[in-house]
Structure formats: C-alpha cells, structure tokens
C-alpha atoms as a PDB file:
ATOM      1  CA  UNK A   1      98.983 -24.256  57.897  1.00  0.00           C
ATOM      2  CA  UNK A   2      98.600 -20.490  57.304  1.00  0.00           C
ATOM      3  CA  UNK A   3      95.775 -19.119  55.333  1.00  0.00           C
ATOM      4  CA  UNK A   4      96.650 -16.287  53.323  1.00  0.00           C
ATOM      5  CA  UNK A   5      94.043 -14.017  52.593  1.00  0.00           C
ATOM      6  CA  UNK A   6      92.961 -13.174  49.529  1.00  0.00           C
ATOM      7  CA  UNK A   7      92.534  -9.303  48.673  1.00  0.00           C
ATOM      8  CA  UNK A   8      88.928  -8.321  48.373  1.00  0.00           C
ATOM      9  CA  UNK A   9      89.401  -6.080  45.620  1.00  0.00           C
ATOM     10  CA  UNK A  10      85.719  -3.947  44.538  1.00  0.00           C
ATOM     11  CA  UNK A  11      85.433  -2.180  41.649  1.00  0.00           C
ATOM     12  CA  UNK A  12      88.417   0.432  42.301  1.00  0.00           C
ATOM     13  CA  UNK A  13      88.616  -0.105  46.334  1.00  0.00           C
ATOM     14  CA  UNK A  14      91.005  -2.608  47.622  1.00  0.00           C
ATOM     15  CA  UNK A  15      89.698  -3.363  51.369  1.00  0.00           C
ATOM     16  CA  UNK A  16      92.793  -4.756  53.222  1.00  0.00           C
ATOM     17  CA  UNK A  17      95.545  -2.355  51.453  1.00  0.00           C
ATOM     18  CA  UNK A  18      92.864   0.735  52.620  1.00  0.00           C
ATOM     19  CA  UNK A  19      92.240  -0.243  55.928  1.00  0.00           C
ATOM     20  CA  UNK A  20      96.375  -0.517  56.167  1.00  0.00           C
ATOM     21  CA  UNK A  21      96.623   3.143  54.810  1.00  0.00           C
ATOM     22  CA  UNK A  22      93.942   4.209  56.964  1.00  0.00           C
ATOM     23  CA  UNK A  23      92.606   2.376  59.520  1.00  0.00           C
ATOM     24  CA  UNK A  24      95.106   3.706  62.393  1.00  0.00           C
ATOM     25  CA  UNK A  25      93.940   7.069  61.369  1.00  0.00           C
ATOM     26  CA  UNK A  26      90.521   6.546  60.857  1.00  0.00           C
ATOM     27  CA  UNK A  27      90.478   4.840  64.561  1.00  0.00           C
ATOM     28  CA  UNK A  28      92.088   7.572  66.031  1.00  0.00           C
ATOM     29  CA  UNK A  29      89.643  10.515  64.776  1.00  0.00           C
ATOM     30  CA  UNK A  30      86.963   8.422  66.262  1.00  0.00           C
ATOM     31  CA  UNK A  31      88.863   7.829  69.625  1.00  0.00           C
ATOM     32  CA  UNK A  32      89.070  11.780  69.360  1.00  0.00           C
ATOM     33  CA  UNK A  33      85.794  12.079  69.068  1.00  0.00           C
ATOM     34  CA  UNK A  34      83.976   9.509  71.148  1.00  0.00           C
ATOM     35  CA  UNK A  35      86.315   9.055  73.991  1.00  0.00           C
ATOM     36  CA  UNK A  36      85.651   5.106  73.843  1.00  0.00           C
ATOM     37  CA  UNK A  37      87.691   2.701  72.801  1.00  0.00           C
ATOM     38  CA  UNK A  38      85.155   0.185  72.012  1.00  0.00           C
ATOM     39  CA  UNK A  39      82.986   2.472  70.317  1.00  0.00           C
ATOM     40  CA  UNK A  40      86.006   3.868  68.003  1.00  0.00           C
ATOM     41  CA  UNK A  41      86.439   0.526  66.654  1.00  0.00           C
ATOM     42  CA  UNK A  42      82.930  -0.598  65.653  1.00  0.00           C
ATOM     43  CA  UNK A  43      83.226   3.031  64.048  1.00  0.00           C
ATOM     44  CA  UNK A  44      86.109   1.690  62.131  1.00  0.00           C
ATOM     45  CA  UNK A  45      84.960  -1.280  61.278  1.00  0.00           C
ATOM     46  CA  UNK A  46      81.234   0.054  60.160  1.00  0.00           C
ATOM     47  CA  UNK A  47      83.365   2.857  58.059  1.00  0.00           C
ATOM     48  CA  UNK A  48      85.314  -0.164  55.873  1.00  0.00           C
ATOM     49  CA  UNK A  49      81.965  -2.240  55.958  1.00  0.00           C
ATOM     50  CA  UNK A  50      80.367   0.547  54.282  1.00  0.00           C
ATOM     51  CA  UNK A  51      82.794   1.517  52.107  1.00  0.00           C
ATOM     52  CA  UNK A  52      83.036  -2.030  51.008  1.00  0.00           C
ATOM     53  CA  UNK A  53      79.294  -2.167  50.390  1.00  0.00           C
ATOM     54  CA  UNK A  54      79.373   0.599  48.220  1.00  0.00           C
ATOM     55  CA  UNK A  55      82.702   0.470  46.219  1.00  0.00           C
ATOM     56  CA  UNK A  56      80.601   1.116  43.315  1.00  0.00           C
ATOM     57  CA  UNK A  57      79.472   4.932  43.945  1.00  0.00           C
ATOM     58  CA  UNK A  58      83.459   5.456  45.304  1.00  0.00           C
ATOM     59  CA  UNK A  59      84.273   8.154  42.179  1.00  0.00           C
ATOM     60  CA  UNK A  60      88.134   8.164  42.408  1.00  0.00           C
ATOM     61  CA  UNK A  61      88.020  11.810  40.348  1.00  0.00           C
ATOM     62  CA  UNK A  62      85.760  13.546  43.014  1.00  0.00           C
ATOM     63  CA  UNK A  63      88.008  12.682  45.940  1.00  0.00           C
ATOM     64  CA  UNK A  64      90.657  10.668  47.613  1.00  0.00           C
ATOM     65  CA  UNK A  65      90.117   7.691  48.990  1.00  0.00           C
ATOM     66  CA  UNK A  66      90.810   8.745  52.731  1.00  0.00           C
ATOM     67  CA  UNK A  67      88.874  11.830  52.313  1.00  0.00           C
ATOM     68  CA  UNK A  68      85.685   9.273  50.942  1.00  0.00           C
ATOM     69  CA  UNK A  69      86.159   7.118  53.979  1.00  0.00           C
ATOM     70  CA  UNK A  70      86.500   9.846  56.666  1.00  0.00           C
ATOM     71  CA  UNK A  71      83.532  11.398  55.130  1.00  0.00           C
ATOM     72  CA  UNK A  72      81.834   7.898  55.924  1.00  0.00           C
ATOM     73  CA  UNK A  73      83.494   8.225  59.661  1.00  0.00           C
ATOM     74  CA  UNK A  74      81.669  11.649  59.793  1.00  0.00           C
ATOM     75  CA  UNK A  75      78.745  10.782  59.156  1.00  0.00           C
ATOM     76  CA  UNK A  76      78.331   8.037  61.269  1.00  0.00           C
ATOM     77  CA  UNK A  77      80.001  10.080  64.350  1.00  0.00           C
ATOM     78  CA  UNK A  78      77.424  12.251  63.587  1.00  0.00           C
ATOM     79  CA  UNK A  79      75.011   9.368  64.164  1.00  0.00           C
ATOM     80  CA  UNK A  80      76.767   8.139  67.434  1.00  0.00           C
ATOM     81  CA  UNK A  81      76.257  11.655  68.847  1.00  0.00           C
ATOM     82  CA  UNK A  82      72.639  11.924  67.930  1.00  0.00           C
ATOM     83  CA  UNK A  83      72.041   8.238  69.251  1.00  0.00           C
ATOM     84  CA  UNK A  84      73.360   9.249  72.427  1.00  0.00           C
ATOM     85  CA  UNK A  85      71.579  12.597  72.982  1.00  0.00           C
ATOM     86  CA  UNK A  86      68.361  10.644  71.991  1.00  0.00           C
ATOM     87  CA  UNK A  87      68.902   7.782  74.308  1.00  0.00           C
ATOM     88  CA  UNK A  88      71.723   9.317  77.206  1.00  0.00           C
ATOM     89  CA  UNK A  89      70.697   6.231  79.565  1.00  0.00           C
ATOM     90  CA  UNK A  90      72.012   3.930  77.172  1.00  0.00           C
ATOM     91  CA  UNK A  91      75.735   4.992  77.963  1.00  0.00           C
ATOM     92  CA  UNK A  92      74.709   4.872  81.498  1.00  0.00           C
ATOM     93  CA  UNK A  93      73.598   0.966  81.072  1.00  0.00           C
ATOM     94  CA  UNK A  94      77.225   0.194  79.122  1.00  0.00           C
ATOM     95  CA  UNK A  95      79.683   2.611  80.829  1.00  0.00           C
ATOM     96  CA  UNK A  96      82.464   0.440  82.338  1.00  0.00           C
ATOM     97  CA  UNK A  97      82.958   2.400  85.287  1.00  0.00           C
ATOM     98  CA  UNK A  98      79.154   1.525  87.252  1.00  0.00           C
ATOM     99  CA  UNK A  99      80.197  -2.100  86.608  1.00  0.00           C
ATOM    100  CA  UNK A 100      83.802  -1.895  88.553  1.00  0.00           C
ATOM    101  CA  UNK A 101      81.999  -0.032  91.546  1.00  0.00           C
ATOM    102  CA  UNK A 102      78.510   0.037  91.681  1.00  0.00           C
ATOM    103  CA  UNK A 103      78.546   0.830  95.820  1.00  0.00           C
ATOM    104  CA  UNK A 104      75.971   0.171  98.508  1.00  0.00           C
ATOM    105  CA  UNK A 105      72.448   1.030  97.382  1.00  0.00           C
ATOM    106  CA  UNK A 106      71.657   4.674  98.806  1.00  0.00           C
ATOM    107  CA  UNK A 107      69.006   7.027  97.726  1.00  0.00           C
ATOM    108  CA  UNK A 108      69.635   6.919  94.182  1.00  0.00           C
ATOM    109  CA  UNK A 109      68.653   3.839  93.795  1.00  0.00           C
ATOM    110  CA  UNK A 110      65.706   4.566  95.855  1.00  0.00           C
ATOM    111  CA  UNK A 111      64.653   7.500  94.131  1.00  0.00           C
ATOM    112  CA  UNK A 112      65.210   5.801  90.898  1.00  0.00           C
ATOM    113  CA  UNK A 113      62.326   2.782  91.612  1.00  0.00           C
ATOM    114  CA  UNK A 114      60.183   5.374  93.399  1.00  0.00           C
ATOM    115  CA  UNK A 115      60.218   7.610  89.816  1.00  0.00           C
ATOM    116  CA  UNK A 116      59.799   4.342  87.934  1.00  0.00           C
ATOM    117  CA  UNK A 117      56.579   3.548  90.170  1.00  0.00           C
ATOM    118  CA  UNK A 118      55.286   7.150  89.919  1.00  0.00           C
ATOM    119  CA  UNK A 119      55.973   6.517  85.782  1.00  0.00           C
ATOM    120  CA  UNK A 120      54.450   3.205  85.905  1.00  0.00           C
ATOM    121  CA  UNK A 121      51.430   4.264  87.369  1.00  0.00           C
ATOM    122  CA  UNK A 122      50.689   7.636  85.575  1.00  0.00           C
ATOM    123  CA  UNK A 123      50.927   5.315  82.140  1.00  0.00           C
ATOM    124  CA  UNK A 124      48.453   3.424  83.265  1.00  0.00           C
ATOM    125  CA  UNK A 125      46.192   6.455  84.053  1.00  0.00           C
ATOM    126  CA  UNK A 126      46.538   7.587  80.104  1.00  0.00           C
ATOM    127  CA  UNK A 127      44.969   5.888  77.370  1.00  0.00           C
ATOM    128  CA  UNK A 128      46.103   2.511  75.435  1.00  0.00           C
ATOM    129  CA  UNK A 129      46.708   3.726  72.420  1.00  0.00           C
ATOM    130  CA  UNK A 130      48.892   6.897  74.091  1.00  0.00           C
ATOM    131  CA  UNK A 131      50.162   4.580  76.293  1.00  0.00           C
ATOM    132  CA  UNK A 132      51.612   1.947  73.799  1.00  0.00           C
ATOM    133  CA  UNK A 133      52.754   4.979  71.162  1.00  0.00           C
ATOM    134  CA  UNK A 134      55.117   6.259  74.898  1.00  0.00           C
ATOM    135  CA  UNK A 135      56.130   2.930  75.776  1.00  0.00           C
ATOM    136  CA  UNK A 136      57.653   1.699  72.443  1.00  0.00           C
ATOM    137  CA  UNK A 137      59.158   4.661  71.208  1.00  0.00           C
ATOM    138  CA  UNK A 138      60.714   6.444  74.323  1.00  0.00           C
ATOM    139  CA  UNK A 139      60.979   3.424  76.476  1.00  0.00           C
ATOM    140  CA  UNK A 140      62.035   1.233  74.293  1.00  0.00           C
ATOM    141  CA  UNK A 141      63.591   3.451  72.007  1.00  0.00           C
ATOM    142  CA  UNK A 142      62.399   2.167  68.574  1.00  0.00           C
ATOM    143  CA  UNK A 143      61.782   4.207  65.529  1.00  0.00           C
ATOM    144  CA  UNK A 144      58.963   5.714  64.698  1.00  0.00           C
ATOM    145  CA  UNK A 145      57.994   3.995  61.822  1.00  0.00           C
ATOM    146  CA  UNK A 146      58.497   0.564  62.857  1.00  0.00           C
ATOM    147  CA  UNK A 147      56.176   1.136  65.648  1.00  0.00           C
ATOM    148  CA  UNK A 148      53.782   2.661  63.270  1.00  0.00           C
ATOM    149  CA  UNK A 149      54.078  -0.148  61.027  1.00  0.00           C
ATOM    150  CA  UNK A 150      53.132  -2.799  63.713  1.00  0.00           C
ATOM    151  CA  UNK A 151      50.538  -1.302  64.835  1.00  0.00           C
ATOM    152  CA  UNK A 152      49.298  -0.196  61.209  1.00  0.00           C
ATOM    153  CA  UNK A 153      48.576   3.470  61.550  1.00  0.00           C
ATOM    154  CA  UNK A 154      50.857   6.402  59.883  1.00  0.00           C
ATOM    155  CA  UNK A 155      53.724   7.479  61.322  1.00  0.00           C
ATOM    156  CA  UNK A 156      52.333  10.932  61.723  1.00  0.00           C
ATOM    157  CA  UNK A 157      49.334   9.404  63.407  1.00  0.00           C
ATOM    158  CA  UNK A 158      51.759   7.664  65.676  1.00  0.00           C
ATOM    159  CA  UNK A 159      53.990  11.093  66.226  1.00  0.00           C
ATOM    160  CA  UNK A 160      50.476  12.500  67.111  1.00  0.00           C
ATOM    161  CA  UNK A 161      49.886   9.982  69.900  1.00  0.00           C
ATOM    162  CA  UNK A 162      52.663  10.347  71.523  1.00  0.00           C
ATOM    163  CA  UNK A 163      52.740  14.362  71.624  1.00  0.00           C
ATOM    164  CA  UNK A 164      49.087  13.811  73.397  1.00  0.00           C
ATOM    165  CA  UNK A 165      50.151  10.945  74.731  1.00  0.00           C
ATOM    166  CA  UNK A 166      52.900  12.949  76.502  1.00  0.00           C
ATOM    167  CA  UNK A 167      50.791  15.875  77.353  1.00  0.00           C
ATOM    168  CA  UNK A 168      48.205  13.545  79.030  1.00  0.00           C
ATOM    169  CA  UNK A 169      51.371  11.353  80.768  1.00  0.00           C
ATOM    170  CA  UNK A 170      52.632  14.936  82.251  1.00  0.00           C
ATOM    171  CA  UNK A 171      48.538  15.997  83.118  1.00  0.00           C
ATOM    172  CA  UNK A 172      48.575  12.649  85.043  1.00  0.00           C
ATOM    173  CA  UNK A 173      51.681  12.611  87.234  1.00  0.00           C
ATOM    174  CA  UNK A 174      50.101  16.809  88.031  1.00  0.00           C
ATOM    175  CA  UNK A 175      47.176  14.593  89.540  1.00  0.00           C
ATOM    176  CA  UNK A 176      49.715  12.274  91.247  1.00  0.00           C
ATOM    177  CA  UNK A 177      51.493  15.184  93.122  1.00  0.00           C
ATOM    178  CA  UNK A 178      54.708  15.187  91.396  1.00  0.00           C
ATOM    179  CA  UNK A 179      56.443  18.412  90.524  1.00  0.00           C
ATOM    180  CA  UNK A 180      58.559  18.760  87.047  1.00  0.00           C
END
C-alpha cells in the first residue's frame, strides 16, 4: 500500500510544492558555496525546517517566496562559515579524504601528541578556574553562556577568565620552552 502524503500547508507556505519549486536551487547555491555535498543538504533541509517553523512571519507582500527562503539559506551559510573559522579542526575530524588514506604515522602525528602534552601540561600550570573557562569553551567548543551558566558566574566574568586565562596559558608554555 502507498501512503500518500498529505500537504503540510502553514498559514500561506505550502512545504512540499516549495521545496519542489526550490529545493534543486536552493541545494545548489549551497553546493556553490560550501563545496560539500553533505553539508549542502542539511543546509537545505534546515532552510525548509525553518521556513516551516515560521510560516507565520512569511509576509507574501514584502517578498517572494524563493527570495524569503534563500534569505534563510544566507543566513545560515553565513553561520556554516563562521562555525568553521571558529572551530577549523572540526572539518579536519569529518573530511572524507583522512578517512580513505590516513598513511603510516610520521612526524605529524608525532608532533601533534608532543603539542597536546606541552598543552596538557601548561593547563595544568594555570589556575582552575582559567583552566576550566579554556577547556570548555575552546576545547570543547561550547558557547559562552552555557558554560557561564553551569558554572553560575556572568558571561562577561567567564569571557574575562579566559582572556587571563589565555594570557597565563601562553606565560606558561614561555616557562616550558616553547616558542609561538
């Protein structure tokens, strides 16, 4: 048995009939920009989920319907790129091509576990509270005020600890030997 779907039709936006009008498109400009298959499609998708999401503020008499949604694709292209020059080891961690080939281990791997050591060890020469500010937002890469939440200070305290925390990290691997 075949189920036919049921247009999801909100407010004036009709889903399925505007991802057939521009979904190929929309996937495209993101392929354009991105260079990643993968990456162009959760674009696409996030675009329509959004749009969906808020039908309601979708003002037919300001603009078109494809100009709305690429405005949507914009924006969050806009977001991809900023993700990535925020967080540029990420792509390394999910780029295809490392997997396929990754090679013996030579002195990049080396190096790379001799600068996490040297890391490793000048954190634990700075101060907890520096320390833990470092760790969770440029290790782990979450937001600033999440982290400040958790640990219940504000987020310009937080922003505080890790520009000291930073200058002390930098102070400490100077003690260690290590050259910028």
């Amino acid at each position: 048995m075949v189920r036919q779907l049921r247009p999801v039709v909100t407010g004036v936006l009709d889903v399925p009939a505007a991802y057939a009008a521009h979904g190929p498109e929309l996937y495209r400009f993101a392929l354009r920009h991105l260079g990643d298959q993968g990456a162009a499609q959760d674009v696409v998708q996030e675009v329509f989920l959004r749009a969906w999401r808020s039908a309601g503020s979708y003002d037919p008499g300001l603009s078109s319907l494809r100009t709305w949604l690429f405005a949507i694709a914009r924006n969050l292209l806009v977001d991809e790129a900023r993700r990535g020059a925020a967080r540029p080891w990420q792509r390394q961690l999910t780029d295809g091509a490392q997997l396929d080939d990754p090679g013996p281990p030579g002195p990049a791997l080396e190096e790379r576990v001799v600068d996490a050591w040297v890391v490793e060890e000048a954190l634990r020469r700075i101060g907890a509270e520096h320390r833990a500010a470092i760790v969770e937002t440029h290790l782990r890469g979450r937001p600033h005020a999440e982290v400040a939440a958790e640990l219940g200070v504000p987020v310009g305290t937080l922003r505080s600890r890790v520009f000291y925390g930073l200058k002390a990290l930098r102070l400490a691997m100077q003690e260690m030997g290590v050259e910028p």
